[in-house]
Protein backbone atom coordinates (compact mmCIF):
# COMPACT_ATOMS: atom_id res chain seq x y z
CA UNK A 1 -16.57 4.02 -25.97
CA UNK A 2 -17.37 0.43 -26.20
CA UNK A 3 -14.71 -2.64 -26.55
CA UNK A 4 -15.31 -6.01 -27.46
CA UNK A 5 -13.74 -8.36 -25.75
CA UNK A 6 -12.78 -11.99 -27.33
CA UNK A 7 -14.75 -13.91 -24.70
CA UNK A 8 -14.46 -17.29 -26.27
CA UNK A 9 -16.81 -19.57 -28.04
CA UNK A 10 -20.28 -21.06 -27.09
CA UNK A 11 -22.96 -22.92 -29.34
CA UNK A 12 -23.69 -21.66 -33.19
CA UNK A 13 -26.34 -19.05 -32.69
CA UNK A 14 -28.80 -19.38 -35.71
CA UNK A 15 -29.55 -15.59 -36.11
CA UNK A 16 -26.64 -14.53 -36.53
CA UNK A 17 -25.98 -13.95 -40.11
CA UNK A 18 -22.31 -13.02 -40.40
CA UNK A 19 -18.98 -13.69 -38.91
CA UNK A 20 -18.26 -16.65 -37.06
CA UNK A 21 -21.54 -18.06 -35.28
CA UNK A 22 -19.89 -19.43 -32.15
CA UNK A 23 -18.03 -16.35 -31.46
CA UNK A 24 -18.33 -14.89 -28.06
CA UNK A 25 -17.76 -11.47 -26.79
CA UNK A 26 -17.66 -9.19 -23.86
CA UNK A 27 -18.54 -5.45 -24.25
CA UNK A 28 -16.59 -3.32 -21.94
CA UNK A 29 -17.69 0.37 -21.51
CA UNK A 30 -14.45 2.35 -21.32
CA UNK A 31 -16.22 5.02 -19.04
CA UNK A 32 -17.60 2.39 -16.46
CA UNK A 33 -16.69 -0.63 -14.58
CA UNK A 34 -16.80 -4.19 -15.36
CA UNK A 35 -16.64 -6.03 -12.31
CA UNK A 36 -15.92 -10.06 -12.72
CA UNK A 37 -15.74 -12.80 -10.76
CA UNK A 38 -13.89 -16.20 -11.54
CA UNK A 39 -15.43 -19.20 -9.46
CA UNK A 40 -14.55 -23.07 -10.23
CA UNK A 41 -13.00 -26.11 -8.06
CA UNK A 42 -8.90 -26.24 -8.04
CA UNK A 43 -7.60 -27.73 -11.28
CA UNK A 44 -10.63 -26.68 -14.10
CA UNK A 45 -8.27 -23.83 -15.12
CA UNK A 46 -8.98 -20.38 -13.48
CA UNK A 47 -5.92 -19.08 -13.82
CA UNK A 48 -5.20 -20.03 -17.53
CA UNK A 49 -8.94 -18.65 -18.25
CA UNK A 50 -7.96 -15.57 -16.07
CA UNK A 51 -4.58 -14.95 -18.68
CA UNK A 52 -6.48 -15.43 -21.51
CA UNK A 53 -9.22 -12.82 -20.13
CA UNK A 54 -5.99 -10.29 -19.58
CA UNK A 55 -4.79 -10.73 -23.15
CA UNK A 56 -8.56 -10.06 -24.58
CA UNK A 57 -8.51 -7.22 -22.93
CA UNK A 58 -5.20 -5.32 -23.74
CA UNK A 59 -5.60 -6.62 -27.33
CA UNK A 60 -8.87 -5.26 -28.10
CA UNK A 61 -7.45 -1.80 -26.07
CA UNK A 62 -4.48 -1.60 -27.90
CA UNK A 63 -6.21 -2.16 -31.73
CA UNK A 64 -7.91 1.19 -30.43
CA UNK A 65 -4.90 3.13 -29.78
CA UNK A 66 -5.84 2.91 -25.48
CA UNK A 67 -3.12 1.40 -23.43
CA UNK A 68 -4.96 0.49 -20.63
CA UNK A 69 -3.38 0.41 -17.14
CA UNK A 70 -3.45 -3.61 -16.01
CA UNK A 71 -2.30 -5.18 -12.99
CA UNK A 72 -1.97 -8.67 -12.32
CA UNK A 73 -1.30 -10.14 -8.71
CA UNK A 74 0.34 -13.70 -8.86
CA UNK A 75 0.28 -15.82 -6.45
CA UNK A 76 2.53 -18.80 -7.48
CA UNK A 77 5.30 -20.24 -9.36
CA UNK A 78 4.20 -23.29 -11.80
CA UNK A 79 7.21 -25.76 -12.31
CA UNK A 80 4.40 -28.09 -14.68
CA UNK A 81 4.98 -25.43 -17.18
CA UNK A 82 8.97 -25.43 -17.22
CA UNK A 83 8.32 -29.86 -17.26
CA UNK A 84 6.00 -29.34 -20.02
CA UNK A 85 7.93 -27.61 -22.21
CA UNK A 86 10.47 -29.82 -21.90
CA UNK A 87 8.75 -32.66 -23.11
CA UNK A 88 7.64 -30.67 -25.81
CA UNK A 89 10.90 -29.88 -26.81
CA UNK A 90 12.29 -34.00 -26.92
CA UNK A 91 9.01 -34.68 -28.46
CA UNK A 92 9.11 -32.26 -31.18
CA UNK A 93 13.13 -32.70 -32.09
CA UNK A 94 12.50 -36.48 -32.59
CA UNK A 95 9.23 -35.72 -35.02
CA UNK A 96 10.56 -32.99 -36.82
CA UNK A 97 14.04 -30.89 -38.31
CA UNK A 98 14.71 -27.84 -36.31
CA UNK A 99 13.31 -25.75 -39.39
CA UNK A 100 10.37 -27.55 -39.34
CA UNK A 101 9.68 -26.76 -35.65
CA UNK A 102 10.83 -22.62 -36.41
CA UNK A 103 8.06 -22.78 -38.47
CA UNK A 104 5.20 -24.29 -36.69
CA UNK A 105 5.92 -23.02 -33.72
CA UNK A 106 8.09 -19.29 -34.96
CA UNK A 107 11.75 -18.67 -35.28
CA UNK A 108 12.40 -16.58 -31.90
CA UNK A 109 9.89 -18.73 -30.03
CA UNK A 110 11.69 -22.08 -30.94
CA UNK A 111 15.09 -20.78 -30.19
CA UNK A 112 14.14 -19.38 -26.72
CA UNK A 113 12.49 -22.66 -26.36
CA UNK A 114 16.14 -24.38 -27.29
CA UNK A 115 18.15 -22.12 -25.11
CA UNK A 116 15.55 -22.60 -21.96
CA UNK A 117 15.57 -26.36 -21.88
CA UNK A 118 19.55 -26.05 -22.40
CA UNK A 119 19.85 -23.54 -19.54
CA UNK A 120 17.19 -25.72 -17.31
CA UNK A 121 19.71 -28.78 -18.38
CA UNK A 122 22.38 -27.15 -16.86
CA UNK A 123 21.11 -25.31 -14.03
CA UNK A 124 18.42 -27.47 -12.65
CA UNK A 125 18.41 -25.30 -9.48
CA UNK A 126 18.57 -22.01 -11.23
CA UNK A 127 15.56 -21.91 -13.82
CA UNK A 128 12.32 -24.03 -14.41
CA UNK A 129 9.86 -21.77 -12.02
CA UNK A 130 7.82 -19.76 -14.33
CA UNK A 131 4.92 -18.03 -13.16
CA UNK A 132 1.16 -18.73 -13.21
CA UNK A 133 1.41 -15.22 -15.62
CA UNK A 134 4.32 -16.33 -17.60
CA UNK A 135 3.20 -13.83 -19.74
CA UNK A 136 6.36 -12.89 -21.64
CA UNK A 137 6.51 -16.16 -23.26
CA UNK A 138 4.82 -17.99 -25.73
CA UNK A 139 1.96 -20.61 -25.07
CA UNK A 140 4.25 -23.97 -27.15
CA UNK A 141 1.70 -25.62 -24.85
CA UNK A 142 -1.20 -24.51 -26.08
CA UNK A 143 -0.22 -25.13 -29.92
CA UNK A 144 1.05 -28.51 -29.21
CA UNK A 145 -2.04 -29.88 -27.13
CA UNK A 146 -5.02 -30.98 -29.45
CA UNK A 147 -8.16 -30.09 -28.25
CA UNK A 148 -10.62 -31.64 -30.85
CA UNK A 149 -9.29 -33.76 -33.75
CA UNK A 150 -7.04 -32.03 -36.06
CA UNK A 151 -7.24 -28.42 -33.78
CA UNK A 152 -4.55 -27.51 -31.30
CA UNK A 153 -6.35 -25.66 -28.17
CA UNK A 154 -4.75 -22.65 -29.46
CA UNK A 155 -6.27 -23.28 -33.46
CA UNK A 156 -9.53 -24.00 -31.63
CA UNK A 157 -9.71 -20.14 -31.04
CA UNK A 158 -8.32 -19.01 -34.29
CA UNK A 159 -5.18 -17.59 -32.17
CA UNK A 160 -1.05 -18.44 -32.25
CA UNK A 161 1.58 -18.42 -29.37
CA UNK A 162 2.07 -14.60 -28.94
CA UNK A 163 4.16 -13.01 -26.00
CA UNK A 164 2.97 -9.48 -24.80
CA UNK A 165 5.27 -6.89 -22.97
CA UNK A 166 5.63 -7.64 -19.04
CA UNK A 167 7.13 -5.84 -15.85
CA UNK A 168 7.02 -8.12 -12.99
CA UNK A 169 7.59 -6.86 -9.90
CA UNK A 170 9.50 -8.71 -7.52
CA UNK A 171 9.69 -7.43 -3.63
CA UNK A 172 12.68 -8.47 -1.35
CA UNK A 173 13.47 -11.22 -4.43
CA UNK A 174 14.62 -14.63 -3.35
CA UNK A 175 16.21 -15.73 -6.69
CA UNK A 176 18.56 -13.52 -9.08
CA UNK A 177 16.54 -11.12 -11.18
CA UNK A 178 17.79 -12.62 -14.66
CA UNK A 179 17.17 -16.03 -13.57
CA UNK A 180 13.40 -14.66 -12.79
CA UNK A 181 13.48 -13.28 -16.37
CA UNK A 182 14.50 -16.36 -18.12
CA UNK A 183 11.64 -18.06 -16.80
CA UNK A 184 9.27 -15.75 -17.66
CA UNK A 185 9.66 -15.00 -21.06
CA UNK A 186 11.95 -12.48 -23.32
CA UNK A 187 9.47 -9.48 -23.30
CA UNK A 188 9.60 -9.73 -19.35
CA UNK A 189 11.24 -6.99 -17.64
CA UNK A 190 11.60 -7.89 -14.06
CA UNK A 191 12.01 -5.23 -11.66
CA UNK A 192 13.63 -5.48 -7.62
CA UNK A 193 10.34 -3.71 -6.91
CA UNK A 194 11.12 -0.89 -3.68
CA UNK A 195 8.94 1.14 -1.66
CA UNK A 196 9.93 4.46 -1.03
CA UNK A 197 10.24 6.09 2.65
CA UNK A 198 7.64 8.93 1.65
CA UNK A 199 5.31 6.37 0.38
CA UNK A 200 5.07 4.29 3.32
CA UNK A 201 2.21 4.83 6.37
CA UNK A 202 2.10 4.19 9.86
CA UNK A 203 0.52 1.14 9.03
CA UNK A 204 3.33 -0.40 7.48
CA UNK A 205 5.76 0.67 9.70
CA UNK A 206 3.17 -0.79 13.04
CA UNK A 207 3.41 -4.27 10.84
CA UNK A 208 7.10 -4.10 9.99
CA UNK A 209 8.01 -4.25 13.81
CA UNK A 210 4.73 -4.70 15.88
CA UNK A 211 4.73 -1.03 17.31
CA UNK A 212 1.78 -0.71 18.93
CA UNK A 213 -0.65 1.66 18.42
CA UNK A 214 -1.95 1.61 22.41
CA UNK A 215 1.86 2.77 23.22
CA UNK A 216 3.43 5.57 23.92
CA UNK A 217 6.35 5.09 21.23
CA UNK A 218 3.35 4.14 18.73
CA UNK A 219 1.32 7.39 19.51
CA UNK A 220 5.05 9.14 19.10
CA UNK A 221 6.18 7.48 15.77
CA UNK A 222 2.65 7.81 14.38
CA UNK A 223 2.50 11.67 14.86
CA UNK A 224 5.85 12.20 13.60
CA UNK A 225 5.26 10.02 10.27
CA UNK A 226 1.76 10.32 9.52
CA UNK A 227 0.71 13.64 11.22
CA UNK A 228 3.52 16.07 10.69
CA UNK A 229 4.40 13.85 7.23
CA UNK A 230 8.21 13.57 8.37
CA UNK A 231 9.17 10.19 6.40
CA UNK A 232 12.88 10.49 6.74
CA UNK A 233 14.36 7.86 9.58
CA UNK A 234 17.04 10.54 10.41
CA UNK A 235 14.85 13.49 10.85
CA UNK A 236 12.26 11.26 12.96
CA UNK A 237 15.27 10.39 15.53
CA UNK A 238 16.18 13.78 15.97
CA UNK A 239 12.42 15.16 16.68
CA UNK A 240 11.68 11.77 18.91
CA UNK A 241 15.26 13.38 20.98
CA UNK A 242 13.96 16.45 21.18
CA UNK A 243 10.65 14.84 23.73
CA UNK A 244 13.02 13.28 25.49
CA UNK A 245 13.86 14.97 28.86
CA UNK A 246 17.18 14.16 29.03
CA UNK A 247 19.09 13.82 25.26
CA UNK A 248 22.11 11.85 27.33
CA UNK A 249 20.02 9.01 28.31
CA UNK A 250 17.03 8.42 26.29
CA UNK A 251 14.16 6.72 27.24
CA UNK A 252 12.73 2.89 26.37
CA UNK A 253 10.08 5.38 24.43
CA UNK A 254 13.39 6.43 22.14
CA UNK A 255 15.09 3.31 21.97
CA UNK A 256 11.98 1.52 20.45
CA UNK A 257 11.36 4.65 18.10
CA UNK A 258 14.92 3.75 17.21
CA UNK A 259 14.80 0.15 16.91
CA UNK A 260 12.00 0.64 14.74
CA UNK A 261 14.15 3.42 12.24
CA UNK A 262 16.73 1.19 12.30
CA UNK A 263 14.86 -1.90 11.17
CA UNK A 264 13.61 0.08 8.37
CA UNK A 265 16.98 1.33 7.19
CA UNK A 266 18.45 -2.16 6.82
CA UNK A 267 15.38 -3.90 4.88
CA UNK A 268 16.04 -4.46 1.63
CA UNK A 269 12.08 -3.78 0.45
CA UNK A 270 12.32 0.03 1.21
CA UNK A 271 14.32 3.15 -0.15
CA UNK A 272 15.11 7.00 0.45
CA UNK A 273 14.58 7.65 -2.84
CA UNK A 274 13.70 4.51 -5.40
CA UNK A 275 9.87 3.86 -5.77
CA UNK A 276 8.67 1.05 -7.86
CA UNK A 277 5.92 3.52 -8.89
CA UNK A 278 8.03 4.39 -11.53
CA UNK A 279 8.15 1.24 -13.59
CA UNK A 280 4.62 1.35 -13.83
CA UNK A 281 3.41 2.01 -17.22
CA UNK A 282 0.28 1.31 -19.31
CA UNK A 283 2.46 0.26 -22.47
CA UNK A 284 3.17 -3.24 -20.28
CA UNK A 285 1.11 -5.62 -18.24
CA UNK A 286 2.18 -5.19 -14.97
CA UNK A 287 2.42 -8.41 -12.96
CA UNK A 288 2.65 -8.05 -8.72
CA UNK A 289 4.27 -10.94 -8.14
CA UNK A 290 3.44 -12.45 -4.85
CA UNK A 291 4.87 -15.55 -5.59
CA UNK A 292 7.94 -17.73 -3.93
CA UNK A 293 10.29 -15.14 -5.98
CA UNK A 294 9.11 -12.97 -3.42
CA UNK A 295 9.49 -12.53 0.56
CA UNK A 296 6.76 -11.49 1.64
CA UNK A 297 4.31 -11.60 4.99
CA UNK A 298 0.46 -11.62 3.64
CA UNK A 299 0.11 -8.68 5.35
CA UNK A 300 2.73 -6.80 3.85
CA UNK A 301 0.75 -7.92 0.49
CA UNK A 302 -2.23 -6.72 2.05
CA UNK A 303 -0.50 -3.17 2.50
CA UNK A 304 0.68 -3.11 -1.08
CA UNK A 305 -2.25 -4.09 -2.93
CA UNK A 306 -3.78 -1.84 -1.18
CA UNK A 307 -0.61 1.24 -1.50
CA UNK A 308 -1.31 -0.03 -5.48
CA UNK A 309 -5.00 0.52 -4.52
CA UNK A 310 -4.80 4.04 -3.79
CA UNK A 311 -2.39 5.16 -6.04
CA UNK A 312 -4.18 3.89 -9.36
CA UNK A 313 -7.11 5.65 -8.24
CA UNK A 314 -5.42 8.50 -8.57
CA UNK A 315 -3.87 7.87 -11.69
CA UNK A 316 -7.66 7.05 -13.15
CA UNK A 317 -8.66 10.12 -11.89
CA UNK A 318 -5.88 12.42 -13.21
CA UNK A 319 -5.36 10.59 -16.73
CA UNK A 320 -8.55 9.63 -17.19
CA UNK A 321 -7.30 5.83 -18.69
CA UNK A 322 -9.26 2.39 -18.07
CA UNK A 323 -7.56 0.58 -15.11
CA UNK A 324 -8.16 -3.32 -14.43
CA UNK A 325 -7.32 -5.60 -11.14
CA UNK A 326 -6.45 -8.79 -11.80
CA UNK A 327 -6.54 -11.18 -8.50
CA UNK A 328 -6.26 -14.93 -8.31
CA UNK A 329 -7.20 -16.08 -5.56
CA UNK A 330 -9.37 -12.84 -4.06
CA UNK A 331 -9.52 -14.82 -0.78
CA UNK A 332 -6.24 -13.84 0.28
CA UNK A 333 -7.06 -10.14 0.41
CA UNK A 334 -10.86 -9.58 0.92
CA UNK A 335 -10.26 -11.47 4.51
CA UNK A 336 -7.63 -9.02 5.24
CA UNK A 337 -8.80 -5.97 6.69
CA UNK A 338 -6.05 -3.84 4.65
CA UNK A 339 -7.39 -5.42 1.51
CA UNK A 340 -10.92 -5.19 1.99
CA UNK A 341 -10.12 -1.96 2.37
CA UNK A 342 -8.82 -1.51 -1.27
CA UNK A 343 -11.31 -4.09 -2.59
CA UNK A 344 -14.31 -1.97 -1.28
CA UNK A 345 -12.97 1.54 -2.59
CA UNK A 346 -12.22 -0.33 -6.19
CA UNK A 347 -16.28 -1.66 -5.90
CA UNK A 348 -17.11 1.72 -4.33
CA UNK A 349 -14.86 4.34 -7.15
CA UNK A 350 -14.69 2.06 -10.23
CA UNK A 351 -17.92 2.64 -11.95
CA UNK A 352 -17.23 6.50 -11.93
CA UNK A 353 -13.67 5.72 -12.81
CA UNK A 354 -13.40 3.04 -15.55
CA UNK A 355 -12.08 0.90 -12.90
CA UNK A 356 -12.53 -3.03 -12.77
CA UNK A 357 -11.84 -5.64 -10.48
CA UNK A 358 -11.15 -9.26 -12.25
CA UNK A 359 -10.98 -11.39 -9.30
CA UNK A 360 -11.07 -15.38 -8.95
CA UNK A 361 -11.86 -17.95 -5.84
CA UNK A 362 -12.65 -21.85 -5.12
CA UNK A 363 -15.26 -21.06 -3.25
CA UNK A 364 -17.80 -18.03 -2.10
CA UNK A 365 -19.04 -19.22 0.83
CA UNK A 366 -17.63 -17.78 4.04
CA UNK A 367 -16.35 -14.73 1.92
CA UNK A 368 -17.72 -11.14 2.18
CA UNK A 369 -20.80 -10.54 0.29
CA UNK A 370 -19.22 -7.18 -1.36
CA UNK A 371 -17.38 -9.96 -4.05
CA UNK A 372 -20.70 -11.17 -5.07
CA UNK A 373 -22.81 -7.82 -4.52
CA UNK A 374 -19.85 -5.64 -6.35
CA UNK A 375 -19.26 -8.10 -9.24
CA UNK A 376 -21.21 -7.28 -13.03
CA UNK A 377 -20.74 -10.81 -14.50
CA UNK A 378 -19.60 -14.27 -12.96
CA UNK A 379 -17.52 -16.37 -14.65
CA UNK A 380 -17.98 -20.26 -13.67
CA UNK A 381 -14.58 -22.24 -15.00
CA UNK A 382 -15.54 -25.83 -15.29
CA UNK A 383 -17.94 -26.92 -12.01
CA UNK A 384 -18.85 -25.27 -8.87
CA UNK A 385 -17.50 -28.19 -5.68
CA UNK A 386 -19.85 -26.47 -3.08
CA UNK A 387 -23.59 -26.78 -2.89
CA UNK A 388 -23.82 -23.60 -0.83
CA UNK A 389 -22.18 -21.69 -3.61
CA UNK A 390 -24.19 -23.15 -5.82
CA UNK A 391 -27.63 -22.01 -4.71
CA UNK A 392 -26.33 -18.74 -3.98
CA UNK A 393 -25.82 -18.36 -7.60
CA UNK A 394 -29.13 -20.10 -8.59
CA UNK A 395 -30.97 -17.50 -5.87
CA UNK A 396 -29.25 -14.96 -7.58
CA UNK A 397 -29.53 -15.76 -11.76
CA UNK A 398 -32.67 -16.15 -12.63
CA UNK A 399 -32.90 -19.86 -14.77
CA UNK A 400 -30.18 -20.50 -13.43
CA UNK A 401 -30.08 -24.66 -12.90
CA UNK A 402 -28.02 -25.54 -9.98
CA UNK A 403 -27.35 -29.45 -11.81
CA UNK A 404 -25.68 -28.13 -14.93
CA UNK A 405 -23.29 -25.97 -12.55
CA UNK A 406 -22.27 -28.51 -9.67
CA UNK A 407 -19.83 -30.90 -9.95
CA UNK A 408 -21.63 -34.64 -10.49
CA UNK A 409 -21.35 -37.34 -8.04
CA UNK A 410 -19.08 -39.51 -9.48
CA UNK A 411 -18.75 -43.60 -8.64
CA UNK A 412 -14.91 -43.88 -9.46
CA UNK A 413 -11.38 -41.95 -9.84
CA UNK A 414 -11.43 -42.89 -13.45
CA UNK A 415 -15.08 -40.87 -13.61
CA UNK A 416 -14.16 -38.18 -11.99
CA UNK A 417 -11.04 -37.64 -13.98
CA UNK A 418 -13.24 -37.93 -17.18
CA UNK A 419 -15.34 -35.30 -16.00
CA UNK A 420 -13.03 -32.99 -14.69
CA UNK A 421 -11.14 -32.76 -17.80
CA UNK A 422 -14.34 -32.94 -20.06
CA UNK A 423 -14.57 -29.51 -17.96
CA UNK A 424 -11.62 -27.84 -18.13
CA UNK A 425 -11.33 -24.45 -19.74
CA UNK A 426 -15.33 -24.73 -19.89
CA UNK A 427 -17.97 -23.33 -17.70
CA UNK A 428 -20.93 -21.07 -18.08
CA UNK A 429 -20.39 -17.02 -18.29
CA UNK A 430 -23.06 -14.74 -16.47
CA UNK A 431 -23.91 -11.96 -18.23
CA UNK A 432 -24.89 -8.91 -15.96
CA UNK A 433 -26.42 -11.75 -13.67
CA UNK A 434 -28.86 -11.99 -15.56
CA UNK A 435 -28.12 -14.64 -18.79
CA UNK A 436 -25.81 -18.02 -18.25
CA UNK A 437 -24.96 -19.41 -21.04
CA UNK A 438 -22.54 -22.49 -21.65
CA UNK A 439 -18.96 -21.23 -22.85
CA UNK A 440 -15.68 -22.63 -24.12
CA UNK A 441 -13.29 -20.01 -22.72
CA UNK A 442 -10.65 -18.23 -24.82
CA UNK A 443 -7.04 -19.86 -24.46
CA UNK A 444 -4.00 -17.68 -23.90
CA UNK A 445 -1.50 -17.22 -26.41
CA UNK A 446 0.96 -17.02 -23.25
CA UNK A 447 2.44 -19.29 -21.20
């Protein structure tokens, strides 16, 4: 089955003789994957375009009666947002009666707007760190900004503020869970996200205290947990006693086995029996969040992108339901050998699968060339800052003009500025790699 997805808007098309001319959309083949790759300079708005492109998607799914099963891996916390919205709210409330601002902006939208900027008024330290995929709220932002004239950025697209149902996932959390929740939106469900001990491989447990492969108490602990599949601490103690040659005075072979047991008992990020496997649902977005709420090594990201990896896979396969990877900032993983791993068996199992990969970068240069060979379409948000990346796409599109993608040289701060925001939310979309066209990109109706 085929979905259209609300792209955004380009230039009138003539032949078109009904519906909206400068209507743009992406058809998405339920059975087959849809590879996509975001690429623009910091501050044109790749991760706005990249919520926008997640709320296309689980719309037009969801007017079908499929939930599909989306993932979303955050990388930051955006404290603009929380500043915005307050200026928003003293703006508005001097223009306008509180009724009048319930009804441009909703009724349960403008009173979670009032309560948030009284609860960031009284507990500065507390709230005002919303995430990149402050999904769960409203985009006030977006209907207050103009765009052109009369239009907000929002009207510009036809759409409204609209908050969609969220479970963010928040491992080892540095901030109380409700205070996460606030910031995020009222549909947000935020969940102190735990791995469970049978879930967990060698591999984690060689990063979580640098075992050692090479060593003897590696080789040990890695046939009793990944070999003979005994993922209890207890029960590994008592078989790692039983090699020992005398019980009474155990070996430094033991003791590191035990160190090692012991470390894993008292962190907070695993479990005997909770698995955040469980919260994972189609009928929500599901947002990783490996942002500042969470504590976090990149490789232990690394490992659970990649444990997330594996076990969708498997889902796909069993329930036969579309499944889509959302990634900002791809960098962070496809240099990781853990999740290059998971990238390449997405690429490699998607298209029989349904499975897609939404992934976005500054740059492509220096990067593996699976993100360019793997991807269907490219996605330039407003102007490419590298000349090398640049001419890899123009070797690779065919018509493709390297001086309507590249950023211009520019003879001032005050040009540059001009351009750059002349830019934002703009850019060109690549269809199959084979047709660029120039594109306004949908807005998000979240925040």
């Amino acid at each position: 089955m085929e979905v259209q997805i609300y792209l955004g808007r380009g230039r009138a098309l003539g032949w078109r003789k009904y519906g909206d001319r400068t209507i743009r959309t992406l058809p998405l083949k339920t059975e087959e994957a849809n590879h996509t790759l975001f690429i623009g300079g910091s501050g044109f708005g790749k991760t706005t375009v990249m919520r926008g492109m997640v709320e296309a998607i689980w719309t037009a799914y969801t007017e079908k009666g499929i939930y599909p099963l989306i993932f979303v891996f955050e990388r930051k916390i955006d404290v603009s947002k929380a500043e915005k919205i307050k200026e928003i709210y003293y703006i508005e409330t001097q223009k306008y009666s509180r009724a009048e601002c319930m009804k441009k902006y909703g009724e349960k939208t403008w009173k979670y707007i009032e309560w948030y900027v009284q609860q960031m008024k009284k507990y500065p330290h507390f709230y005002g760190s919303p995430g990149d995929f402050a999904m769960g709220m409203p985009n006030v932002l977006g209907k207050y900004t103009r765009w052109s004239g009369a239009n907000s950025i929002l009207g510009y697209f036809g759409l409204e503020p609209k908050a969609y149902p969220v479970t963010r996932f928040v491992f080892r959390p540095r901030r109380p869970l409700n205070h996460i929740k606030a910031d995020n939106g009222w549909k947000t469900e935020v969940v102190d996200a735990k791995i469970k001990y049978s879930s967990i491989n060698y591999a984690f447990l060689e990063n979580l205290t640098n075992v050692g492969t090479g060593t003897l108490h590696g080789e040990r602990l890695k046939r009793i947990w990944d070999i003979e599949g005994i993922r209890d601490p207890d029960k590994v103690l008592e078989i790692a006693l039983k090699h020992e040659k005398n019980p009474e005075s155990p070996s430094r072979t033991y003791m590191r086995i035990e160190e090692t047991m012991d470390r894993l008992k008292k962190d907070k990020l695993f479990s005997p029996d909770e698995n955040f496997f469980k919260h994972i649902t189609p009928k929500r977005i599901n947002i990783i969040d490996f942002s500042q709420n969470s504590d976090l090594t990149h490789e232990e990201e690394n490992l659970i992108f990649k444990m997330i990896v594996d076990w969708a896979i498997k889902v796909a396969f069993k329930y036969k339901i579309p499944v889509f990877f959302f990634i900002d900032e791809i960098q962070n993983f496809i240099t990781n050998s853990h999740g290059k791993a998971a990238i390449t068996k997405i690429y490699r199992e998607g298209r029989s699968l349904g499975i897609n990969l939404f992934g976005a970068t500054q740059f492509l240069t220096g990067l593996d060339k699976i993100l360019i060979d793997g991807a269907m379409h490219v996605a330039i948000v407003g102007k490419i800052v590298r000349l090398d990346d640049a001419k890899l796409l123009a070797n690779m599109v065919p018509n493709l003009d390297i001086d309507d993608i590249m950023m211009e040289e520019c003879n001032s701060i005050d040009e540059y500025l001009k351009i750059k925001q002349k830019n934002k939310f703009r850019g060109y979309f690549i269809y199959d790699k084979q047709f660029c066209e120039r594109i306004a990109y949908r807005h998000p109706q979240s925040l």
